[in-house]
PDB file of N, CA and C in Angstrom:
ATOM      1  N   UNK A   1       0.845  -1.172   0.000  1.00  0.00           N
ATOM      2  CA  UNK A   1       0.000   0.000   0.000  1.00  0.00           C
ATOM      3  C   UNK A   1       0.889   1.232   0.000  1.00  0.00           C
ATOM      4  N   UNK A   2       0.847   2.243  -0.946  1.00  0.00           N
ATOM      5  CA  UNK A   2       1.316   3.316  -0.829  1.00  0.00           C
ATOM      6  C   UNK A   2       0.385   4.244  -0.356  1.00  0.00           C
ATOM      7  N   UNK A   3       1.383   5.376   0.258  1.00  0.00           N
ATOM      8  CA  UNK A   3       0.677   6.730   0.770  1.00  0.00           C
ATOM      9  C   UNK A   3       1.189   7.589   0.200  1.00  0.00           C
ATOM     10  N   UNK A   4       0.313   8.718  -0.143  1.00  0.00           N
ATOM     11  CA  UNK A   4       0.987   9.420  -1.584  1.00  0.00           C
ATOM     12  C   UNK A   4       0.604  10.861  -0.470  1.00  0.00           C
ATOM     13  N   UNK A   5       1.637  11.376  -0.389  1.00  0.00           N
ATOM     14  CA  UNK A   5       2.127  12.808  -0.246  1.00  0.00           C
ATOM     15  C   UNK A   5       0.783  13.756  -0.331  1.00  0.00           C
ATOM     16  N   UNK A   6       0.907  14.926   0.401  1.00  0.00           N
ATOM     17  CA  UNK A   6      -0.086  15.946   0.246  1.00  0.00           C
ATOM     18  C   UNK A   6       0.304  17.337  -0.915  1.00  0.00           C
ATOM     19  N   UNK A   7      -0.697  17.462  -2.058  1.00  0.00           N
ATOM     20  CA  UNK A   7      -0.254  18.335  -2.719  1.00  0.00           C
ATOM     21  C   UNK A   7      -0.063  20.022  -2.088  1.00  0.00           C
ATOM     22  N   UNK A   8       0.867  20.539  -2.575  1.00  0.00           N
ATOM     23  CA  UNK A   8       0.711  21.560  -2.248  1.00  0.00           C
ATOM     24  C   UNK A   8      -0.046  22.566  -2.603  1.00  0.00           C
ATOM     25  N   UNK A   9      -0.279  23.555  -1.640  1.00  0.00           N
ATOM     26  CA  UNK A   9      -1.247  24.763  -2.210  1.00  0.00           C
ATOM     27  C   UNK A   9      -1.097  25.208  -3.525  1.00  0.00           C
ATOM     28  N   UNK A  10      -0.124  25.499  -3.733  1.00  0.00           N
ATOM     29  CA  UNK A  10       0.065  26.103  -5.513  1.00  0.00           C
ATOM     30  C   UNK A  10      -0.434  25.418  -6.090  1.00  0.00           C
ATOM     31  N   UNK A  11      -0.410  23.735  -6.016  1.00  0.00           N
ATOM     32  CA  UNK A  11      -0.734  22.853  -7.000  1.00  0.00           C
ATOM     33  C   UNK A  11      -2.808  22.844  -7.037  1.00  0.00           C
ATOM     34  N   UNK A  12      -2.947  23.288  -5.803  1.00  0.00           N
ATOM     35  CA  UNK A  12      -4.681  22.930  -6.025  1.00  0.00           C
ATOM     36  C   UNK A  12      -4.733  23.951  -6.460  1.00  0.00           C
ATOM     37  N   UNK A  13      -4.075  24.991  -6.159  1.00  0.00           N
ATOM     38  CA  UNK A  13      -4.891  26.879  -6.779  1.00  0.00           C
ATOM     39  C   UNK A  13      -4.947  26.591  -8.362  1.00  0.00           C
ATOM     40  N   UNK A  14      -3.554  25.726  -8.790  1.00  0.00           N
ATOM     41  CA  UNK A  14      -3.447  26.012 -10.615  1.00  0.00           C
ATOM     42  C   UNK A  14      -5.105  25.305 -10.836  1.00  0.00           C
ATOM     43  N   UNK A  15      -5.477  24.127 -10.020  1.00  0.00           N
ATOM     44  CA  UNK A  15      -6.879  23.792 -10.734  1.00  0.00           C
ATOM     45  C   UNK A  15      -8.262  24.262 -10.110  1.00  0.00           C
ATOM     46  N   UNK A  16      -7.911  25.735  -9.697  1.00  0.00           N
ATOM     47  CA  UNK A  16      -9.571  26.307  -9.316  1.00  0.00           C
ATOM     48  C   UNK A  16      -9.534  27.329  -9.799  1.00  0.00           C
ATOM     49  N   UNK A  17     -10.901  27.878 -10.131  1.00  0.00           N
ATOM     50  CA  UNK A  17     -10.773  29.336 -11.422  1.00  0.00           C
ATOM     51  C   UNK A  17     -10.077  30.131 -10.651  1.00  0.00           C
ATOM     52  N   UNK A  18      -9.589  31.146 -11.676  1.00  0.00           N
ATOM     53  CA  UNK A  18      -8.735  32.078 -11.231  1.00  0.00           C
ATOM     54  C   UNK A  18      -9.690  33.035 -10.413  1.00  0.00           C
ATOM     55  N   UNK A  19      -9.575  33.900  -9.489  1.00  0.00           N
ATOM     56  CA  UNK A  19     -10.338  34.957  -8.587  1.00  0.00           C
ATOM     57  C   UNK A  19     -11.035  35.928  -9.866  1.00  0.00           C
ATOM     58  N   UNK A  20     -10.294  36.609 -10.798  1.00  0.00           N
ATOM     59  CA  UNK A  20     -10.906  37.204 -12.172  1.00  0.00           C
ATOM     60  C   UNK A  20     -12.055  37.119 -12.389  1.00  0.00           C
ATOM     61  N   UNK A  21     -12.108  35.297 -12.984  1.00  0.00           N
ATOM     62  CA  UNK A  21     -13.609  35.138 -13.277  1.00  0.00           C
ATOM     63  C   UNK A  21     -15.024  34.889 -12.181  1.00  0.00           C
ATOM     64  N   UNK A  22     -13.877  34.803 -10.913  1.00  0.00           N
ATOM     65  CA  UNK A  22     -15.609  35.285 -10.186  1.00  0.00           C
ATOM     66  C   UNK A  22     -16.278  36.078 -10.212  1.00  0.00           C
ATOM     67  N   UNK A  23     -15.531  37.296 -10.381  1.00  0.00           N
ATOM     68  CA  UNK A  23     -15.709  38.517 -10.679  1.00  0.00           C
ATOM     69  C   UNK A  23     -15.404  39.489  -9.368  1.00  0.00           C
ATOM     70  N   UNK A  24     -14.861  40.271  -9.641  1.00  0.00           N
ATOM     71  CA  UNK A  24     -14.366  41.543  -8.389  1.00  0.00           C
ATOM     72  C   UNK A  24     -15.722  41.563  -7.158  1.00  0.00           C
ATOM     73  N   UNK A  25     -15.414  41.766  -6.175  1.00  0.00           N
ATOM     74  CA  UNK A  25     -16.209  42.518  -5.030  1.00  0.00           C
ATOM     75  C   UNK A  25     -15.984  43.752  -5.090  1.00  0.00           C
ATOM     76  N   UNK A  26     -17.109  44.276  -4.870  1.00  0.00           N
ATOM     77  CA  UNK A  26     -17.094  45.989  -4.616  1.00  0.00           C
ATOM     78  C   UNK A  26     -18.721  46.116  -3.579  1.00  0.00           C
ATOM     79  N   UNK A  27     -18.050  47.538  -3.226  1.00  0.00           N
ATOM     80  CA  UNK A  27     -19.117  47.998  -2.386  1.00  0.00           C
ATOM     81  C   UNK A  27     -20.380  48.040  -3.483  1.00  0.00           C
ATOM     82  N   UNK A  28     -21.460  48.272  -2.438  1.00  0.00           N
ATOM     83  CA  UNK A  28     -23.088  48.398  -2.864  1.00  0.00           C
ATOM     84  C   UNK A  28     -23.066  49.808  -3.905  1.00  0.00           C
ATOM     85  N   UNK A  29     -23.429  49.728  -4.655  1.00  0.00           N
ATOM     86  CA  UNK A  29     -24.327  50.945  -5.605  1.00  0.00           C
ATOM     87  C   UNK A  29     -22.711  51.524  -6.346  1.00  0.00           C
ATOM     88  N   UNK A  30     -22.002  50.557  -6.479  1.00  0.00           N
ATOM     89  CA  UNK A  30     -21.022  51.034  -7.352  1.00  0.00           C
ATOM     90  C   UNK A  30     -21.376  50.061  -8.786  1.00  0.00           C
ATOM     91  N   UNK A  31     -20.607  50.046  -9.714  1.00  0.00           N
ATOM     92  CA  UNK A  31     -21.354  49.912 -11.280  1.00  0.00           C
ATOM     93  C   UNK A  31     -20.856  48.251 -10.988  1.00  0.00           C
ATOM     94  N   UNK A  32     -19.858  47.670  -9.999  1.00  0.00           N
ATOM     95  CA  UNK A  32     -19.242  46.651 -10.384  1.00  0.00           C
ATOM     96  C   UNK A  32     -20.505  46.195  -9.496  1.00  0.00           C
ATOM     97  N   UNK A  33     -20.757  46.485  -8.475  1.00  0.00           N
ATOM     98  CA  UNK A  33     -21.942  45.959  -7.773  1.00  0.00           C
ATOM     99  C   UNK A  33     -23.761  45.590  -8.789  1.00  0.00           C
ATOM    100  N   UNK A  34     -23.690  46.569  -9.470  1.00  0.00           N
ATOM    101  CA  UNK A  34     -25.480  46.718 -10.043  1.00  0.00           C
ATOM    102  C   UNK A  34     -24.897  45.234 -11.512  1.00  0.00           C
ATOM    103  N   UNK A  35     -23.829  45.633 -11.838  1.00  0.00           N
ATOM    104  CA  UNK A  35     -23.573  44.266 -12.643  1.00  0.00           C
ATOM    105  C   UNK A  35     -23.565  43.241 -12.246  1.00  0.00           C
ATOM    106  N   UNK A  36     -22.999  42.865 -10.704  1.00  0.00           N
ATOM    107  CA  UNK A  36     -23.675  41.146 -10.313  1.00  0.00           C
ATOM    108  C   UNK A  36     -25.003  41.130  -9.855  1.00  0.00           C
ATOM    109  N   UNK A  37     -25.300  42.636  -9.677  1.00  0.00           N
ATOM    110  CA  UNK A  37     -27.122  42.128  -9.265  1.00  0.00           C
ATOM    111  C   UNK A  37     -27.709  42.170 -10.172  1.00  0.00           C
ATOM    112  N   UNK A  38     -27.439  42.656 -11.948  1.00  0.00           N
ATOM    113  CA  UNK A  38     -28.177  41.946 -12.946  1.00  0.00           C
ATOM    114  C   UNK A  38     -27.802  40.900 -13.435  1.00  0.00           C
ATOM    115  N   UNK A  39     -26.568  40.535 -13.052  1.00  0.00           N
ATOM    116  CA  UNK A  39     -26.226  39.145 -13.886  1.00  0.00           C
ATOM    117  C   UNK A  39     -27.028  38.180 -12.517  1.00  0.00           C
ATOM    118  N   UNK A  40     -27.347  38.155 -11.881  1.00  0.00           N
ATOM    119  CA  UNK A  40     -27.990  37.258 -10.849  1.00  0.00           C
ATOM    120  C   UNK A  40     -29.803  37.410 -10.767  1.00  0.00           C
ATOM    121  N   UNK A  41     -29.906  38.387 -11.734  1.00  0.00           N
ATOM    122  CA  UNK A  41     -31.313  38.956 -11.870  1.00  0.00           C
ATOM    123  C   UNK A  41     -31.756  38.570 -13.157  1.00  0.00           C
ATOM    124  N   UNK A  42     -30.779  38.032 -14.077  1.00  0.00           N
ATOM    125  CA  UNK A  42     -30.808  37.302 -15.696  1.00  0.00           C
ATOM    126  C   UNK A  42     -30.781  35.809 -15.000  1.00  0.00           C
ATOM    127  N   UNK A  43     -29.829  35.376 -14.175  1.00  0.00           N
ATOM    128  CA  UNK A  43     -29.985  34.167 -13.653  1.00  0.00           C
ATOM    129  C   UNK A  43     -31.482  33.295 -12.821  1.00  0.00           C
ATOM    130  N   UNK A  44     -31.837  34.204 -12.298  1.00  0.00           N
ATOM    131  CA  UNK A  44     -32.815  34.015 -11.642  1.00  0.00           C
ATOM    132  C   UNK A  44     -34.297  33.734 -12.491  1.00  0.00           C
ATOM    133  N   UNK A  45     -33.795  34.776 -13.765  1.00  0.00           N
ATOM    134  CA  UNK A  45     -34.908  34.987 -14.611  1.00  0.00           C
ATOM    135  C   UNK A  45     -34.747  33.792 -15.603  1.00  0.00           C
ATOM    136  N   UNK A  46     -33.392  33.273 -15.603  1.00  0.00           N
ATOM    137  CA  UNK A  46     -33.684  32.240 -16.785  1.00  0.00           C
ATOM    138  C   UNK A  46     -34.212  30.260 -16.005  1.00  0.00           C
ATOM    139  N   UNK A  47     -34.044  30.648 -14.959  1.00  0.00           N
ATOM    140  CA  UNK A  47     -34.455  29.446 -13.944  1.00  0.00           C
ATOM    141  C   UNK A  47     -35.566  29.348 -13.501  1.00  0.00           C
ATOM    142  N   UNK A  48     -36.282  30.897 -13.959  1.00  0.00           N
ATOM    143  CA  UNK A  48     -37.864  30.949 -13.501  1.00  0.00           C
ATOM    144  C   UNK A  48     -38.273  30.251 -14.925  1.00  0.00           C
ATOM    145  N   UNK A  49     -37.775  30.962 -15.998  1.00  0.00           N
ATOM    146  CA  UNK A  49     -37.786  30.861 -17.346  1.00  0.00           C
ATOM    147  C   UNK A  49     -38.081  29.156 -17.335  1.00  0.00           C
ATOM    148  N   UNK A  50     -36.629  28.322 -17.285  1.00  0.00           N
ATOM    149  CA  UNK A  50     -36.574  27.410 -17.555  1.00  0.00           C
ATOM    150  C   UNK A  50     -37.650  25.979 -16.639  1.00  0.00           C
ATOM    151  N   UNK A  51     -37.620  26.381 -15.161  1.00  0.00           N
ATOM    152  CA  UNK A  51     -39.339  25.905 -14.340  1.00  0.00           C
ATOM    153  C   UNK A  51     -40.382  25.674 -15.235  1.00  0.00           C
ATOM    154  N   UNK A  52     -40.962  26.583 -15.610  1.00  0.00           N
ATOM    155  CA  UNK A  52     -41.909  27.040 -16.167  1.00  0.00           C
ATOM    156  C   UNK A  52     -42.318  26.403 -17.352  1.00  0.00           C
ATOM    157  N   UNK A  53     -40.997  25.997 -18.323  1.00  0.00           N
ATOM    158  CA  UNK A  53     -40.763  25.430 -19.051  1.00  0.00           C
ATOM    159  C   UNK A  53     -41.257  23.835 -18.871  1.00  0.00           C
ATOM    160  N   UNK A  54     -40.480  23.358 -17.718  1.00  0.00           N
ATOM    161  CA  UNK A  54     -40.683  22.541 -17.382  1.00  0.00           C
ATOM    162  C   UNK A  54     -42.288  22.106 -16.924  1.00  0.00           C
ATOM    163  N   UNK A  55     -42.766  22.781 -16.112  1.00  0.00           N
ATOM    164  CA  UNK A  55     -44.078  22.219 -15.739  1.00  0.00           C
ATOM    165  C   UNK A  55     -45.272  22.609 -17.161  1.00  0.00           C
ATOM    166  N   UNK A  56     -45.166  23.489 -17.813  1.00  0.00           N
ATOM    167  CA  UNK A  56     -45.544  23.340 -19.483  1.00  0.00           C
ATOM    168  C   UNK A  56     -45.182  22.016 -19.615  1.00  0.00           C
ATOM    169  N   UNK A  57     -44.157  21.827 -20.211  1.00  0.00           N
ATOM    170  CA  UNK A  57     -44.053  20.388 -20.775  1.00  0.00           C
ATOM    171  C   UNK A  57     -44.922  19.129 -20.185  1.00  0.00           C
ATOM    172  N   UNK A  58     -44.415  19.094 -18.911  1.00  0.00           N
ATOM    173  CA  UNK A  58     -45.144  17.818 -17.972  1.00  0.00           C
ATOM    174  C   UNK A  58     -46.483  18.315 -17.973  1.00  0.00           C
ATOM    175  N   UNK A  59     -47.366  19.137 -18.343  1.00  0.00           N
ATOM    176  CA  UNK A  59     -48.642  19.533 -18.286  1.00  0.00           C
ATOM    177  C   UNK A  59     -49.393  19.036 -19.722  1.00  0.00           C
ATOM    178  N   UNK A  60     -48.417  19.014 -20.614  1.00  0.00           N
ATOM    179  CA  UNK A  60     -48.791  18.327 -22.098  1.00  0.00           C
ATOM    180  C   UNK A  60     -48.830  16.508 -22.315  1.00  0.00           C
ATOM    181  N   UNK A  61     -47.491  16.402 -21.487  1.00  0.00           N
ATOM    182  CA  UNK A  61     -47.713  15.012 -21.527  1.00  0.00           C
ATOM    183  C   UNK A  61     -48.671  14.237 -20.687  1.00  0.00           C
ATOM    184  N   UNK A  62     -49.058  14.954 -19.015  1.00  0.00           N
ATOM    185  CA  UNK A  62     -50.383  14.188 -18.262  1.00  0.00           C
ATOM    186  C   UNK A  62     -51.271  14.516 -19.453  1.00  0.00           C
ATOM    187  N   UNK A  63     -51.743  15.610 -20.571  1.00  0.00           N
ATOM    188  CA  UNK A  63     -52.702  15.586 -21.215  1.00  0.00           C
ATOM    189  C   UNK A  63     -52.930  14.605 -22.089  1.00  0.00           C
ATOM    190  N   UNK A  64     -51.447  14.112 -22.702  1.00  0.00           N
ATOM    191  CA  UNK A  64     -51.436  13.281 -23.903  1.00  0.00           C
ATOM    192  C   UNK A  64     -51.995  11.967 -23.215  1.00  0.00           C
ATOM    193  N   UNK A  65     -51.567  11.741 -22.087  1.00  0.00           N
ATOM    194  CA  UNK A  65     -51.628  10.417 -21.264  1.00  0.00           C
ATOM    195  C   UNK A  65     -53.565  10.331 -20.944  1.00  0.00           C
ATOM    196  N   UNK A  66     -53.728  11.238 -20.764  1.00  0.00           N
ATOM    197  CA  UNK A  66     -55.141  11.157 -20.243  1.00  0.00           C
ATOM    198  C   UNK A  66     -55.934  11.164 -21.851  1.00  0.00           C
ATOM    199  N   UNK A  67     -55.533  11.561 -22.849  1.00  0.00           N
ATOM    200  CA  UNK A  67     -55.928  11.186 -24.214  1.00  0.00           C
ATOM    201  C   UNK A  67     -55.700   9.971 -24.806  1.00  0.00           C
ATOM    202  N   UNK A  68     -54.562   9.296 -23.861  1.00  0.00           N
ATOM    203  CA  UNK A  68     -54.575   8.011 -24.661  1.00  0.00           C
ATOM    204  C   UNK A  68     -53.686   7.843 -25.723  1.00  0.00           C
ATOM    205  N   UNK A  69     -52.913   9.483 -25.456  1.00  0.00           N
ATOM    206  CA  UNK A  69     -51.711   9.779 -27.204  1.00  0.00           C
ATOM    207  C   UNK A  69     -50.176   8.881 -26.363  1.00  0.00           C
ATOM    208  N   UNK A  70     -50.237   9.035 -25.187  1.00  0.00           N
ATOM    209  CA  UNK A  70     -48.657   8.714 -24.318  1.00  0.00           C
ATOM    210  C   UNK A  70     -48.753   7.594 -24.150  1.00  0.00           C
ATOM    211  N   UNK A  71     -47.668   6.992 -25.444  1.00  0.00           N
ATOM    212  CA  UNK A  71     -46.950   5.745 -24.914  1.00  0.00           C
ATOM    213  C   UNK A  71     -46.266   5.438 -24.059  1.00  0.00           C
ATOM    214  N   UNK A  72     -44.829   6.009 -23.289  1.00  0.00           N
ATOM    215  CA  UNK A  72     -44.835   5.696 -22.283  1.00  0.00           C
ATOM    216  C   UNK A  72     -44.807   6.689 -21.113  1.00  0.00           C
ATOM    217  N   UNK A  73     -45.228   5.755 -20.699  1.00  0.00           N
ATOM    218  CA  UNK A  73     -45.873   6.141 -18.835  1.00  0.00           C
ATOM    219  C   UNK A  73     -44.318   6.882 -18.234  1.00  0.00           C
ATOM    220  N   UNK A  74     -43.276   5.919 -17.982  1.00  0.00           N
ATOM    221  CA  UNK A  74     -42.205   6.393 -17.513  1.00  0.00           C
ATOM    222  C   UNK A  74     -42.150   7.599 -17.253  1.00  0.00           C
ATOM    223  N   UNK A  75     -41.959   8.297 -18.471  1.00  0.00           N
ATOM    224  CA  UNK A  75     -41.479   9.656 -19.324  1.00  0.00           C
ATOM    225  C   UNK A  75     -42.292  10.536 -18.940  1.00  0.00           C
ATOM    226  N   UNK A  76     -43.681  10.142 -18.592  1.00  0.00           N
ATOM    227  CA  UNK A  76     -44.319  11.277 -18.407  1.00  0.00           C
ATOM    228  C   UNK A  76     -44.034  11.421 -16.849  1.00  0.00           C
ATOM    229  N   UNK A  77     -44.429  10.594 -15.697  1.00  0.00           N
ATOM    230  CA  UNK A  77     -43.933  10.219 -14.721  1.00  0.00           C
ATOM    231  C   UNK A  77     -42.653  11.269 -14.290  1.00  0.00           C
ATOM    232  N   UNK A  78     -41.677  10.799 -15.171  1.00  0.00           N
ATOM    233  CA  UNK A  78     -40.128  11.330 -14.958  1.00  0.00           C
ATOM    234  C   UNK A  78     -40.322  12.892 -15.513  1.00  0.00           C
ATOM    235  N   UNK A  79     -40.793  13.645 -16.458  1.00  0.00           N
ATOM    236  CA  UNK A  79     -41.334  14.690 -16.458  1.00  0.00           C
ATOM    237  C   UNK A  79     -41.816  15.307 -15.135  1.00  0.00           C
ATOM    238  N   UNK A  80     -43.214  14.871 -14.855  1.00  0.00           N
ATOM    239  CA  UNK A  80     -43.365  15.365 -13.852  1.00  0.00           C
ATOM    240  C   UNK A  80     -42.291  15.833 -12.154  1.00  0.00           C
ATOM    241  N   UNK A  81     -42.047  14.510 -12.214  1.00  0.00           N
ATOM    242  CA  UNK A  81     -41.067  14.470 -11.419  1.00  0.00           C
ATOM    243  C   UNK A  81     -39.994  15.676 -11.502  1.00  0.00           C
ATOM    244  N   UNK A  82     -38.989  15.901 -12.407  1.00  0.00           N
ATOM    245  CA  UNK A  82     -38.444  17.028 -12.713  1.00  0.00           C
ATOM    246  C   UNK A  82     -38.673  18.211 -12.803  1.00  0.00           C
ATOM    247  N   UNK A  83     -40.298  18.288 -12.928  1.00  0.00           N
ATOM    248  CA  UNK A  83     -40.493  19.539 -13.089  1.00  0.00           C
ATOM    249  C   UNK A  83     -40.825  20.335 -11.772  1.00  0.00           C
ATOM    250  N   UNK A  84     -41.415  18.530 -10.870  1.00  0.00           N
ATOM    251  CA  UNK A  84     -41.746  19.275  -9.248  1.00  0.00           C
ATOM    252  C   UNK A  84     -40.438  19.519  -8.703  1.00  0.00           C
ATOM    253  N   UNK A  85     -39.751  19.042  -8.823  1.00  0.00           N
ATOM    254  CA  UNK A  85     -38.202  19.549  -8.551  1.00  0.00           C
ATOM    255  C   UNK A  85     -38.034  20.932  -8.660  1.00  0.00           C
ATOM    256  N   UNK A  86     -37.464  21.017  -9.893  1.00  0.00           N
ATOM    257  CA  UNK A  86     -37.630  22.533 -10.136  1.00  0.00           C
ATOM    258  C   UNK A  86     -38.053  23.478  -9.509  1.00  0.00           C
ATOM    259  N   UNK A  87     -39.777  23.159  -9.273  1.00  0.00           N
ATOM    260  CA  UNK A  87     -40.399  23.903  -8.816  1.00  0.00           C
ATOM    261  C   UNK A  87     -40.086  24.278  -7.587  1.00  0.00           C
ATOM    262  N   UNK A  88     -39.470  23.077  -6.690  1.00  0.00           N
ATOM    263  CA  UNK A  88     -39.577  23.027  -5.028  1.00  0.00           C
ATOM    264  C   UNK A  88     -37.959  23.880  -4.951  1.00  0.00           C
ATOM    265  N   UNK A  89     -37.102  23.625  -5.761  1.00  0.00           N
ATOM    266  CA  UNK A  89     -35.993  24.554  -6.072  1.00  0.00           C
ATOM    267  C   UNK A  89     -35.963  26.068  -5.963  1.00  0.00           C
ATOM    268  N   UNK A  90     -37.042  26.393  -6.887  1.00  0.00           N
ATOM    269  CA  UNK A  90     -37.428  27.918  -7.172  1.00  0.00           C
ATOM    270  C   UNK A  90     -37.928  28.400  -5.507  1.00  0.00           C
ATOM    271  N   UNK A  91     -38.985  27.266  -4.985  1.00  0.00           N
ATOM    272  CA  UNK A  91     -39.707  28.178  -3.879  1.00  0.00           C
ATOM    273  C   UNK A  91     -38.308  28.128  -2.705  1.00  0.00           C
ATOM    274  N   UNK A  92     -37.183  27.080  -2.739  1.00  0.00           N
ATOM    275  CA  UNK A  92     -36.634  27.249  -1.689  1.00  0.00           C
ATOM    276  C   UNK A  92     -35.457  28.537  -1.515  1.00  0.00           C
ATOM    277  N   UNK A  93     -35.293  29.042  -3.176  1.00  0.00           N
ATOM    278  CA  UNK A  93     -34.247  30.075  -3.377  1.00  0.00           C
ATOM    279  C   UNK A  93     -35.207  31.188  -3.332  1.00  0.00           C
ATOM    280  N   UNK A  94     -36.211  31.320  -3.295  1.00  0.00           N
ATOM    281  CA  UNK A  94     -37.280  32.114  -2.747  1.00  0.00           C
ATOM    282  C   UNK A  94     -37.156  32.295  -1.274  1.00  0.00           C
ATOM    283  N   UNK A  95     -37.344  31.383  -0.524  1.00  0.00           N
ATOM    284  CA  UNK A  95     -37.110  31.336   0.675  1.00  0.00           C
ATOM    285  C   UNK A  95     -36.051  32.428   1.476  1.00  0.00           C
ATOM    286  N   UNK A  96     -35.211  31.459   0.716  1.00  0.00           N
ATOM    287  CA  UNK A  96     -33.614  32.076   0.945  1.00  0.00           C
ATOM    288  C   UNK A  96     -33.703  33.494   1.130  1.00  0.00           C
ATOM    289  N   UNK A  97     -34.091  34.259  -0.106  1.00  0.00           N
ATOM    290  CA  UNK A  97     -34.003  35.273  -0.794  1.00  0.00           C
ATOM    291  C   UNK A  97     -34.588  36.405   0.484  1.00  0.00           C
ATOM    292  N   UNK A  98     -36.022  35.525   0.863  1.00  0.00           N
ATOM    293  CA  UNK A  98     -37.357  36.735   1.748  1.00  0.00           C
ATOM    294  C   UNK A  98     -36.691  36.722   2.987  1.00  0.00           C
ATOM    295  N   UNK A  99     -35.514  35.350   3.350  1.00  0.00           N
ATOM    296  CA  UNK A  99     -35.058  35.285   4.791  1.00  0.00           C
ATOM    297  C   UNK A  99     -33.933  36.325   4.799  1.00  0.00           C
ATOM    298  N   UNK A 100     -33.067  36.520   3.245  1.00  0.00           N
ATOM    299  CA  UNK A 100     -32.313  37.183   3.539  1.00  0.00           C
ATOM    300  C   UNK A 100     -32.692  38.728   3.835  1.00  0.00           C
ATOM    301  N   UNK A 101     -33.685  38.684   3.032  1.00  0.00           N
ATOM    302  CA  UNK A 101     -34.078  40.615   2.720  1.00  0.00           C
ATOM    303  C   UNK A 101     -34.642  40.753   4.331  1.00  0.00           C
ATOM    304  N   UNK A 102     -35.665  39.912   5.308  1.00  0.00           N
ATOM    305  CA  UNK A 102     -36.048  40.229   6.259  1.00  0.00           C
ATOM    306  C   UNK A 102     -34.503  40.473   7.191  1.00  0.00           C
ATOM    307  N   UNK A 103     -33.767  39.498   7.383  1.00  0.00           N
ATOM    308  CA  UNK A 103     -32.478  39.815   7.955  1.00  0.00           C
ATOM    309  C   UNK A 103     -31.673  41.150   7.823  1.00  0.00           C
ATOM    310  N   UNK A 104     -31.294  41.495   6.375  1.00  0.00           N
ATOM    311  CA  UNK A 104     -30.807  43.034   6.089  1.00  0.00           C
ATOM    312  C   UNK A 104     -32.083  44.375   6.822  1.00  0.00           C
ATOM    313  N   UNK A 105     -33.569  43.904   6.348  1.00  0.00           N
ATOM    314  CA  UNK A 105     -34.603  45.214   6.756  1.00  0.00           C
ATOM    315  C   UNK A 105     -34.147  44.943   8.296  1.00  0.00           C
ATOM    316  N   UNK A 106     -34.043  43.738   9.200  1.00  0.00           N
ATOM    317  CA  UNK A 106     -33.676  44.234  10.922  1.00  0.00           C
ATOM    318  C   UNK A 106     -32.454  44.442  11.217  1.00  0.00           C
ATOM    319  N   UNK A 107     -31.613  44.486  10.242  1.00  0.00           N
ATOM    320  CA  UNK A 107     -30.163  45.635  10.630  1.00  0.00           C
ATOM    321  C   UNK A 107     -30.509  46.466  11.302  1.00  0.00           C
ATOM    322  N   UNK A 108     -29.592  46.969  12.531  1.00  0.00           N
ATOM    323  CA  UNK A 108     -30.024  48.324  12.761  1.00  0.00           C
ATOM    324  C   UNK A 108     -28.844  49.262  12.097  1.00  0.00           C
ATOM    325  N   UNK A 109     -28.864  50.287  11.750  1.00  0.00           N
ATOM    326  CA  UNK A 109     -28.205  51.006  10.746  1.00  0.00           C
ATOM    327  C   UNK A 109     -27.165  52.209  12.443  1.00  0.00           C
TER     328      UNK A 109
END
């Protein structure tokens, strides 16, 4: 049995993104700031987007199924399934979101 050595720090940093592409921190209401709160406000919007999507779809196939058009059951099943996902996803980053904003409104300033 071998025991293999601990890599060093340099060696894990070369394989995690560089700090760059996380993108800078800056204070509130500066331009670098209103740019991660729309790029997180496009994000948000394309996950509502894409939900939505989802329970559309699974809403066509219980129809096809209840018509008698859906061959298989699985698929529609597994549809659904994914799409309640999603859904329970969206309400919990919702959650998140109302716990955080109530937390910042009882700052006291």
């Amino acid at each position: 049995m071998t025991i293999q050595a601990i890599a060093p720090v340099e060696a894990l940093s070369a394989a995690l993104p560089a700090a760059a592409t996380l993108g800078p921190v800056a204070a509130p209401g500066t331009a670098v700031a209103s740019r991660v709160g729309a790029d997180f406000g496009a994000w948000l919007e394309n996950r509502v987007g894409e939900a939505n999507d989802k329970l559309l779809q699974a809403d066509r196939l219980v129809q096809k199924l209840a018509l008698g058009e859906a061959d298989n059951l699985h698929q529609v099943m597994m549809a659904l399934d994914e799409a309640k996902l999603s859904f329970n996803l969206l309400v919990q980053v919702r959650n998140k979101l109302l716990d955080a904003y109530s937390d910042v409104m009882r700052m006291q300033v």
